[in-house]
Protein backbone atom coordinates (compact mmCIF):
# COMPACT_ATOMS: atom_id res chain seq x y z
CA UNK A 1 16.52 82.58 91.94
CA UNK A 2 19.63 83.69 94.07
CA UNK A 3 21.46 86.30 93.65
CA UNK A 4 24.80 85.73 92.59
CA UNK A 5 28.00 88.17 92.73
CA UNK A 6 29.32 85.92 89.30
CA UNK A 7 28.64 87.68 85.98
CA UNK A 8 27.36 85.03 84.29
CA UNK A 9 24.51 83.49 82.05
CA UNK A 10 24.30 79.48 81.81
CA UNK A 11 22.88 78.65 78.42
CA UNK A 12 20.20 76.91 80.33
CA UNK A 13 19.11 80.39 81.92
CA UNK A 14 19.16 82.48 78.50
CA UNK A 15 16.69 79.76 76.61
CA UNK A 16 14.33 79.75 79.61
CA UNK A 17 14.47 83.73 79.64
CA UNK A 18 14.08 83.78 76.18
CA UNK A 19 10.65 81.27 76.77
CA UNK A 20 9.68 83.46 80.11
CA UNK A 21 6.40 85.52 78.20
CA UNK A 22 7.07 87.94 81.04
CA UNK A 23 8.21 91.97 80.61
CA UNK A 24 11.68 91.47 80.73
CA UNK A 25 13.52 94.40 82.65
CA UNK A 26 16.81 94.97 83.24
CA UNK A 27 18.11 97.64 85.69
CA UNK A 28 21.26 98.87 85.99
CA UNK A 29 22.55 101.04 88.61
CA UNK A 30 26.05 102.62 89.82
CA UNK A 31 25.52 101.93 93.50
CA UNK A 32 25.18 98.95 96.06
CA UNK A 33 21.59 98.15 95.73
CA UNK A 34 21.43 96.99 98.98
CA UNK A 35 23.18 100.06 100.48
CA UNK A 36 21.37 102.43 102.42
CA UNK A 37 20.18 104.86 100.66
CA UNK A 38 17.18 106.53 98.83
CA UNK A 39 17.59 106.03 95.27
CA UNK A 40 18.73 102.01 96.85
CA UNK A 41 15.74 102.32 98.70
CA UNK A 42 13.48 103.06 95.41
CA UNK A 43 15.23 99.93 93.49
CA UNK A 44 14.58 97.84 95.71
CA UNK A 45 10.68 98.95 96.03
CA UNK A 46 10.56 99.00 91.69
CA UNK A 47 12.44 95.21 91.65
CA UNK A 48 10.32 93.64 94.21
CA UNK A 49 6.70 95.39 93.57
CA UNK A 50 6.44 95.11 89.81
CA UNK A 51 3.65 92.05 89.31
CA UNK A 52 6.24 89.05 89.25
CA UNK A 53 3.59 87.32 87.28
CA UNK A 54 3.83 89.99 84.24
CA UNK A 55 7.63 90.98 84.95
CA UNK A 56 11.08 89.10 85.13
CA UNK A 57 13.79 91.34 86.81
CA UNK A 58 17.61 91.66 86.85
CA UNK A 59 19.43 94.09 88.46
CA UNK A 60 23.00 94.76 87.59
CA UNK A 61 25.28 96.82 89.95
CA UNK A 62 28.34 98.47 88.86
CA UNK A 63 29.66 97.95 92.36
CA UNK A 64 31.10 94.76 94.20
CA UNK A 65 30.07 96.14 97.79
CA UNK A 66 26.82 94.74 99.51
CA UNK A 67 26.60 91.82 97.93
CA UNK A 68 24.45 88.72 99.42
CA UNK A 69 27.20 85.88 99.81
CA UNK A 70 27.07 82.66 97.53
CA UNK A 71 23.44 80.94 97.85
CA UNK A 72 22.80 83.50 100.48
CA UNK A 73 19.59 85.38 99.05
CA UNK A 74 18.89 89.00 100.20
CA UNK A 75 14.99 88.95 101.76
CA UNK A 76 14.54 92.82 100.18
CA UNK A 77 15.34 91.48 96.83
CA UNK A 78 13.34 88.05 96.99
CA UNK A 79 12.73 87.07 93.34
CA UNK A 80 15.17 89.27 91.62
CA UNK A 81 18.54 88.32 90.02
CA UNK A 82 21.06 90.19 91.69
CA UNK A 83 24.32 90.61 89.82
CA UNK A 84 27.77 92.57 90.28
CA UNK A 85 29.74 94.30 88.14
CA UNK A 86 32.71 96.32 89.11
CA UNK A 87 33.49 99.59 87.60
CA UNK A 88 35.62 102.02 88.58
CA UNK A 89 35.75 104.42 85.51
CA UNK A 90 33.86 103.86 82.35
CA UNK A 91 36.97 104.97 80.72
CA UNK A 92 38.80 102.34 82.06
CA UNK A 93 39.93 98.93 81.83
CA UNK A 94 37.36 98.41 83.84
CA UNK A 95 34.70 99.93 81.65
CA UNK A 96 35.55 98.26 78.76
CA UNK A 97 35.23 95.27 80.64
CA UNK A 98 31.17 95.97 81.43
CA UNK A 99 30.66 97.02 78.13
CA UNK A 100 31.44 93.63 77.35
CA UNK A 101 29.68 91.57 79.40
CA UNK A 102 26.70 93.77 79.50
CA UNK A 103 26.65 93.31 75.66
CA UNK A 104 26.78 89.60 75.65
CA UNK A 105 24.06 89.93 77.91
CA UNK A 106 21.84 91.69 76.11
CA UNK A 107 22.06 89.35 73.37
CA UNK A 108 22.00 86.59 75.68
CA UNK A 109 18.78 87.49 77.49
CA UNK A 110 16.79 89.91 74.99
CA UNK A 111 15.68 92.13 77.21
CA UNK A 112 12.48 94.42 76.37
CA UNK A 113 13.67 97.14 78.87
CA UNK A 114 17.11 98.56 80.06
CA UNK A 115 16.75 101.06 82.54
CA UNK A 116 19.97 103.05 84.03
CA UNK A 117 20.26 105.15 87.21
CA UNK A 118 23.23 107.02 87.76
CA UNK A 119 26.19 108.20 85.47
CA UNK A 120 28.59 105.11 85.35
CA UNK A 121 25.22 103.25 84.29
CA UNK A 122 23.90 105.74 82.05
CA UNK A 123 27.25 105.92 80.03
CA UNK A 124 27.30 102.23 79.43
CA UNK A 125 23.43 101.91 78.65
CA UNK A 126 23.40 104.90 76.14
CA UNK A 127 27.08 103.28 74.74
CA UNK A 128 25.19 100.18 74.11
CA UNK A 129 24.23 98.47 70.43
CA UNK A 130 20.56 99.47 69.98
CA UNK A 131 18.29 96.70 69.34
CA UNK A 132 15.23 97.42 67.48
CA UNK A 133 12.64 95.88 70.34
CA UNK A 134 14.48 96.70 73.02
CA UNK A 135 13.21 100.27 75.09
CA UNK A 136 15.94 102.35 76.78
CA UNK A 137 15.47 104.68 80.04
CA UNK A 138 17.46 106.71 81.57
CA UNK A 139 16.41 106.92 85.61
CA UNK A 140 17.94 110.49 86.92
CA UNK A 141 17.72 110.28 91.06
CA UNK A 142 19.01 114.11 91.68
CA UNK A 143 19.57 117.40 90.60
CA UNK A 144 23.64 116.41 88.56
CA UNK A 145 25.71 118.15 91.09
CA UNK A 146 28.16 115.70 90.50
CA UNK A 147 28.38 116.22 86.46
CA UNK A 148 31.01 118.36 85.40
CA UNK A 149 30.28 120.84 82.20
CA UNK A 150 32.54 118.25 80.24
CA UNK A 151 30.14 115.58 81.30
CA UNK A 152 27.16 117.57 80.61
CA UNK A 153 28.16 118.27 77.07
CA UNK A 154 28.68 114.50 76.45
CA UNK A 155 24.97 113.75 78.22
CA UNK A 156 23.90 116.83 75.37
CA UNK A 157 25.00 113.98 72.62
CA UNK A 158 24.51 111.09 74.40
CA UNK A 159 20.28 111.69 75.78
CA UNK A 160 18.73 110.98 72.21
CA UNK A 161 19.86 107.62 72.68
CA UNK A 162 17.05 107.16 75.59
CA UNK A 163 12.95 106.43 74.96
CA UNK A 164 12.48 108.45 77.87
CA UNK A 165 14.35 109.97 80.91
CA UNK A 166 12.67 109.65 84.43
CA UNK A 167 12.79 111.67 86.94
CA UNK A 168 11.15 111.88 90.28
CA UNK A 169 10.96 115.41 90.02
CA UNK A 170 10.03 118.01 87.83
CA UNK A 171 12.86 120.14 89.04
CA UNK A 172 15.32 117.85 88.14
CA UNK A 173 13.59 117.75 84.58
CA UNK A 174 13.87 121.31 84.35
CA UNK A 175 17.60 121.34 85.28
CA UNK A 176 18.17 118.95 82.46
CA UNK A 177 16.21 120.41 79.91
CA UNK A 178 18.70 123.56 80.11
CA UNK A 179 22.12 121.58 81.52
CA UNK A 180 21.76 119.25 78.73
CA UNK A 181 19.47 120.50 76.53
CA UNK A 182 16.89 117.34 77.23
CA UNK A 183 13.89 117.25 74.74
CA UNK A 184 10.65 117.94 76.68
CA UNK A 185 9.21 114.91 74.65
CA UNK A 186 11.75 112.83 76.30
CA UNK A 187 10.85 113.81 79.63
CA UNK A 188 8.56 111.43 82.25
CA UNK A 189 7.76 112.58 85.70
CA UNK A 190 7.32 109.97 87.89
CA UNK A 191 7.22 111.05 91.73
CA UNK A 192 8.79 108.62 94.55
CA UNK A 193 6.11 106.25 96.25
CA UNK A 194 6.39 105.40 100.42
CA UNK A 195 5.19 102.40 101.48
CA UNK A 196 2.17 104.58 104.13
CA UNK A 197 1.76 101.23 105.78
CA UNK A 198 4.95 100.81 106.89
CA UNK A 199 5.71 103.95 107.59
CA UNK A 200 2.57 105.80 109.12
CA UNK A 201 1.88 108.57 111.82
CA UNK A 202 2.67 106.40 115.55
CA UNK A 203 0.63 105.72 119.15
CA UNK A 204 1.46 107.79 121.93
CA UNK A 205 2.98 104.59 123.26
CA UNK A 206 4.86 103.82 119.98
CA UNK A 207 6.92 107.60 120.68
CA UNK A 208 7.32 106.79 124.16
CA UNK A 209 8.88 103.20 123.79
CA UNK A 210 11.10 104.84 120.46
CA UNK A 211 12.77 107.81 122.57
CA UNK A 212 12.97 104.85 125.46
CA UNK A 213 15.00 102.09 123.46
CA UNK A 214 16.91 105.79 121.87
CA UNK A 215 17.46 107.12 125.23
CA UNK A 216 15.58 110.34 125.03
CA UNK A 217 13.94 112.23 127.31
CA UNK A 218 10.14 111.84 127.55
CA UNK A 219 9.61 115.70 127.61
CA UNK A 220 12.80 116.37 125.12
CA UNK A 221 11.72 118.05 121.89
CA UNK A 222 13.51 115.99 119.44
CA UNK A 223 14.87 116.88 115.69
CA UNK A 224 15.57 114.46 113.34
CA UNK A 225 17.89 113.92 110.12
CA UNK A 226 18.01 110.44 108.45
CA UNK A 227 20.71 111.01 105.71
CA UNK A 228 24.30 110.15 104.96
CA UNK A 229 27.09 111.77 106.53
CA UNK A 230 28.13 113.71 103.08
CA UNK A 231 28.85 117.05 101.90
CA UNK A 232 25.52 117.30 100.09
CA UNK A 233 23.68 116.64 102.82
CA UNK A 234 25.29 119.63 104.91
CA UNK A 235 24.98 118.36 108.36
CA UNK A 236 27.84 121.16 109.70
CA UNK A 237 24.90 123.56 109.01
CA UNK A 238 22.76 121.65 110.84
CA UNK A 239 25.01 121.26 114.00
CA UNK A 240 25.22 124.82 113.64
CA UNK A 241 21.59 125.68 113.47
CA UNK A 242 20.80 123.10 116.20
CA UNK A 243 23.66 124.97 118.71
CA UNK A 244 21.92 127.89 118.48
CA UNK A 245 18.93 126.43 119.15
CA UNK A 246 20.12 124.65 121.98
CA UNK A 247 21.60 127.20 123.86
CA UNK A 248 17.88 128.67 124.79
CA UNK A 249 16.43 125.57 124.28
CA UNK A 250 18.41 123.10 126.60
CA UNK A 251 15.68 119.88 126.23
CA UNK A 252 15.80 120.19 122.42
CA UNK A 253 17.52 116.77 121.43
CA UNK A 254 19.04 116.28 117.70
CA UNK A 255 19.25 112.67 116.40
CA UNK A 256 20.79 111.82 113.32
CA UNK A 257 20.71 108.68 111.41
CA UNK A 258 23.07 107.47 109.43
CA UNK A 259 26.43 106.91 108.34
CA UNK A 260 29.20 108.18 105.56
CA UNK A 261 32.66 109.77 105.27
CA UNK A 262 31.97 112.44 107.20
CA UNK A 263 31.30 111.00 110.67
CA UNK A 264 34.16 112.28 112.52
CA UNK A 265 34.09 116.25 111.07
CA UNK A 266 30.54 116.22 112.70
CA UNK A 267 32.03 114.62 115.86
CA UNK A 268 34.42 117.14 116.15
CA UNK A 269 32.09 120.01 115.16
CA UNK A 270 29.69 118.74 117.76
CA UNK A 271 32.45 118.77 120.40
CA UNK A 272 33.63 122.29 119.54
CA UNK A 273 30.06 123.92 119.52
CA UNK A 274 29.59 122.06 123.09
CA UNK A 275 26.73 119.86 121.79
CA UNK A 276 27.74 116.43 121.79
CA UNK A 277 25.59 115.17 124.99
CA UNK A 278 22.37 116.60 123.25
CA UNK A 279 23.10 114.54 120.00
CA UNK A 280 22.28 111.11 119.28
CA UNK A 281 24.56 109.65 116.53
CA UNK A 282 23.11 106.44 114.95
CA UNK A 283 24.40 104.59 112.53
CA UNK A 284 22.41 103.12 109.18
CA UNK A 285 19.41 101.51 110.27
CA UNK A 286 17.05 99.12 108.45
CA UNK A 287 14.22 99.80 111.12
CA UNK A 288 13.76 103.74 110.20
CA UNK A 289 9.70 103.28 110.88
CA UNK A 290 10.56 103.03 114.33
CA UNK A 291 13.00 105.41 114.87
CA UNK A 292 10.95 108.09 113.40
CA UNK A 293 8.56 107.70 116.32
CA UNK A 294 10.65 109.64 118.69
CA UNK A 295 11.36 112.00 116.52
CA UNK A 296 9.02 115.72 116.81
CA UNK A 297 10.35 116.97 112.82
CA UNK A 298 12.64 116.15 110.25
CA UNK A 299 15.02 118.30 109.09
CA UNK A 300 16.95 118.21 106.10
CA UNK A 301 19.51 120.62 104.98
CA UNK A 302 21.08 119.56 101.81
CA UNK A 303 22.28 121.88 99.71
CA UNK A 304 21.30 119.56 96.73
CA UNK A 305 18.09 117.69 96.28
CA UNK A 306 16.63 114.93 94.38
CA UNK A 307 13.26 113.92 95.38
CA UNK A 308 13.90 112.77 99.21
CA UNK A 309 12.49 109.44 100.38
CA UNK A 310 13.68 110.40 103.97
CA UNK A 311 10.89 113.42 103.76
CA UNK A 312 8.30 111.37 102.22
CA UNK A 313 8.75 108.36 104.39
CA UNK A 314 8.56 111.22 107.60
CA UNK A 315 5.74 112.91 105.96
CA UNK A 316 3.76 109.78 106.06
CA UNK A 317 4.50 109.36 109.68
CA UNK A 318 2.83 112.76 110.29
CA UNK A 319 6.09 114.62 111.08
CA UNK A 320 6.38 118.26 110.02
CA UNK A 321 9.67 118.45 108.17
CA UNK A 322 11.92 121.77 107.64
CA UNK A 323 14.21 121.40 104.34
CA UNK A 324 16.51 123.59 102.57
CA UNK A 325 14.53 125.11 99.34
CA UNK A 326 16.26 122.80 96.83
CA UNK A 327 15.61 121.25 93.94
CA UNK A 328 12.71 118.45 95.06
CA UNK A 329 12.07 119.96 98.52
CA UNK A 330 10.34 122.40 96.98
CA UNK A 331 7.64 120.03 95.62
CA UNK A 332 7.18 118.14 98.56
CA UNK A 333 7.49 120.46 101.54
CA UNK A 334 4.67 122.79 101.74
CA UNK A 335 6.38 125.73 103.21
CA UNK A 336 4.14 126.68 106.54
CA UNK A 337 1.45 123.95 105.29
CA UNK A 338 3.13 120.42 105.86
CA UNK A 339 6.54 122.21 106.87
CA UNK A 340 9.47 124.89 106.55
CA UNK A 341 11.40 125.60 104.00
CA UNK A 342 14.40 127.92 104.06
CA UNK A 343 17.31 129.11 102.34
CA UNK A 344 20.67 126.42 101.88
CA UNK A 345 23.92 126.97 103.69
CA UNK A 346 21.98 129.41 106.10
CA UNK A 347 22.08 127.89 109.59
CA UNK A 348 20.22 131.08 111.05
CA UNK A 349 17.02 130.51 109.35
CA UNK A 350 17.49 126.55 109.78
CA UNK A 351 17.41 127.97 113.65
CA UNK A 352 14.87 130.06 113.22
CA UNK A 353 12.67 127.69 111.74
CA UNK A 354 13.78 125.46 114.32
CA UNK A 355 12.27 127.71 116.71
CA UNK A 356 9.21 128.30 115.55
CA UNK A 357 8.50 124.54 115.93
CA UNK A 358 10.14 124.49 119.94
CA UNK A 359 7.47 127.48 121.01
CA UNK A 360 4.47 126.34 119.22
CA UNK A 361 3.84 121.98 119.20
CA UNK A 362 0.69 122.70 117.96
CA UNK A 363 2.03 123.98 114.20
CA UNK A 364 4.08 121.19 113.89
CA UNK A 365 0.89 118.45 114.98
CA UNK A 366 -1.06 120.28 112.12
CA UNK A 367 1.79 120.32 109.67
CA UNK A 368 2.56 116.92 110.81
CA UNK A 369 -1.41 116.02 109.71
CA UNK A 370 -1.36 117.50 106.70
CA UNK A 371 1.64 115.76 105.39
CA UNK A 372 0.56 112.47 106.30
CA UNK A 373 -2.72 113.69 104.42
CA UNK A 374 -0.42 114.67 101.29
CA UNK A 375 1.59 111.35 100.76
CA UNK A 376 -1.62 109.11 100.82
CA UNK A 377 -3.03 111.27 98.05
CA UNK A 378 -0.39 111.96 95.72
CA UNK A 379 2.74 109.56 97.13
CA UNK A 380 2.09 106.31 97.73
CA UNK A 381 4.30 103.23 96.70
CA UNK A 382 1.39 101.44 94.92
CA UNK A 383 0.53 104.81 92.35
CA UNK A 384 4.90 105.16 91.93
CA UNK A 385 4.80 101.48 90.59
CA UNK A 386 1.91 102.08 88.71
CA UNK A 387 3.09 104.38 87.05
CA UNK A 388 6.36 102.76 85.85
CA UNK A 389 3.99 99.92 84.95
CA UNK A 390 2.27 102.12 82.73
CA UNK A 391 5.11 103.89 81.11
CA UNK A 392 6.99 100.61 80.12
CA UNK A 393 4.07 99.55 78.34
CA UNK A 394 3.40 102.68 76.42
CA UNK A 395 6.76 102.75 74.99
CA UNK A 396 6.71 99.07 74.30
CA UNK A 397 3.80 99.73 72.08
CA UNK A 398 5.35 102.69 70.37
CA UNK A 399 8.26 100.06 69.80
CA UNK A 400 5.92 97.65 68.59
CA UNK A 401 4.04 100.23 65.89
CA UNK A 402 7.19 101.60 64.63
CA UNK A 403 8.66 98.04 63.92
CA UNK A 404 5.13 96.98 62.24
């Protein structure tokens, strides 16, 4: 069916749903789903991948940006219902508004499972009218930097009204279970997946026709960050780190991908630290897998973590990555195994460690190998929807006993 920016249920749709024997899962998120993005990126891989023969989808975004136009349908979301819903504040006219219509909708379309990512989403989900066969998740994508101690408190209240709260992980379960005081029982860890056929370590010729199309130097050692231009994501420590690097190290090239708020303060940073010519500024891409190609490492230095997809998805194409030792990062980066880790806000060891990789290509091919190695044990996409798989059926049986 296509997606449609119109909040609305046809009678006709809510008697088929209501006949459709299928798992029927709605997901409910703050954000443009078809923004770029990792916690967009994981939506889209959960909407699409779940067995379409066993599960009936709709996603509901609290946002009216990146929407598919009328009867145009979005080819990442083929055989989901994509709907909009504008909030600005659940406290708000607004707010009261969704509450609304995702009420009516619940009746409407008895769903078995509403799953929330995000506050805006998590507010109205936990707000709802409980319905006894209905399952509720909460989907937490990072570490709550943005929740206030006000916020918190209400989240303290407000989590026993969940099944279960997901997280990618365990850190970010562990910062909840003291923030908000989150009962262990309530607790599922369910890691990101990367798809390690699309994404997967490239051919000599594959780098050399990346840094060609990129404009990089054959014999350039080349640093990478795929992340938005945000204050999380600390990029004015990275320009930092990588001017220090760069002034003994005048063929190291940094390329950063993406976009975000913050685009000209890096400009101008990059101008000032006399940088600018050895920096490649992309915009949001859609074709990361071939970007990554030219790149020799990632580097991430966020001084906030969830559980990155940008590290898994280079990890699985056999690039060493340095991070900042934050929340996630320190699951996934193996610090001098499958990369560097090193201390946030601290652009002298992000040199340092930048270093380390210039004078010896050798530890960052065996890094590279054994992160690759890593994500096809313990990350791939088909063991992350698995998993979800598995959880929604547990707790629909625990529904099912209870209400016996």
């Amino acid at each position: 069916m296509p997606p449609s920016s119109a909040f609305a249920i046809p009678a006709e749709a809510a008697i088929a749903g209501r006949q459709d024997r299928r798992i029927r899962l709605l997901l409910l998120t703050d954000t443009p789903v078809l923004a770029p993005g990792g916690s967009e990126r994981f939506l889209q891989n959960l909407a699409t991948r779940l067995p379409r023969d066993q599960y009936r989808v709709t996603l509901v975004q609290l946002h009216a940006d990146h929407m598919p136009l009328p009867g145009q349908v979005s080819t990442r979301l083929a055989g989901v219902r994509l709907q909009s819903l504008p909030v600005h504040a659940v406290y708000d006219r607004t707010g009261l508004r969704a509450w609304l219509a995702l009420r009516a909708l619940l009746r409407a379309e008895h769903f078995d499972i509403v799953q929330s990512q995000h506050e805006k989403a998590d507010l109205l989900n936990a707000l709802m009218p409980r319905n006894a066969g209905t399952v509720y998740i909460s989907n937490r994508r990072d570490m709550g930097f943005k929740k206030s101690e006000r916020l918190q408190q209400v989240f303290r209240h407000l989590n026993v009204r969940f099944n279960s709260v997901v997280a990618p992980a365990r850190q970010i379960l562990s910062g909840l279970a003291q923030g908000e005081r989150l009962d262990s029982l309530q607790m599922t860890w369910i890691p990101n997946g990367v798809d390690t056929r699309r994404f997967h370590p490239a051919t000599a010729q594959a780098r050399q026709d990346a840094r060609r199309a990129l404009g990089l130097e054959q014999h350039a050692v080349v640093f990478g960050c795929v992340a938005r231009l945000t204050a999380v994501k600390r990029h004015v420590d990275l320009i930092d780190a990588f001017a220090q690097l760069h002034r003994g190290n005048p063929q190291a090239r940094l390329l950063l991908v993406g976009d975000g708020p913050l685009l000209a303060p890096v400009q101008e940073r990059m101008q000032a630290l006399g940088v600018a010519d050895a920096v490649v500024l992309l915009s949001f891409r859609e074709d990361v897998e071939a970007i990554l190609p030219a790149m020799d490492a990632l580097i991430l230095a966020s001084s906030s973590e969830g559980m990155s997809n940008a590290i898994l998805e280079a990890m699985a194409c056999g690039l060493p990555v340095i991070a900042t030792a934050v929340g996630g990062n320190l699951h996934l980066v193996q610090h001098e195994t499958s990369g560097l880790l090193v201390p946030p806000r601290d652009p002298i060891s992000l040199a340092a460690a930048m270093q380390a990789l210039v004078r010896s290509p050798q530890l960052g091919q065996r890094m590279g190998m054994a992160a690759r190695s890593r994500v096809e044990r313990e990350f791939s996409l088909d063991a992350m929807i698995n998993s979800f798989d598995q959880l929604y059926r547990r707790l629909l049986n625990q529904r099912t006993q209870r209400s016996a």
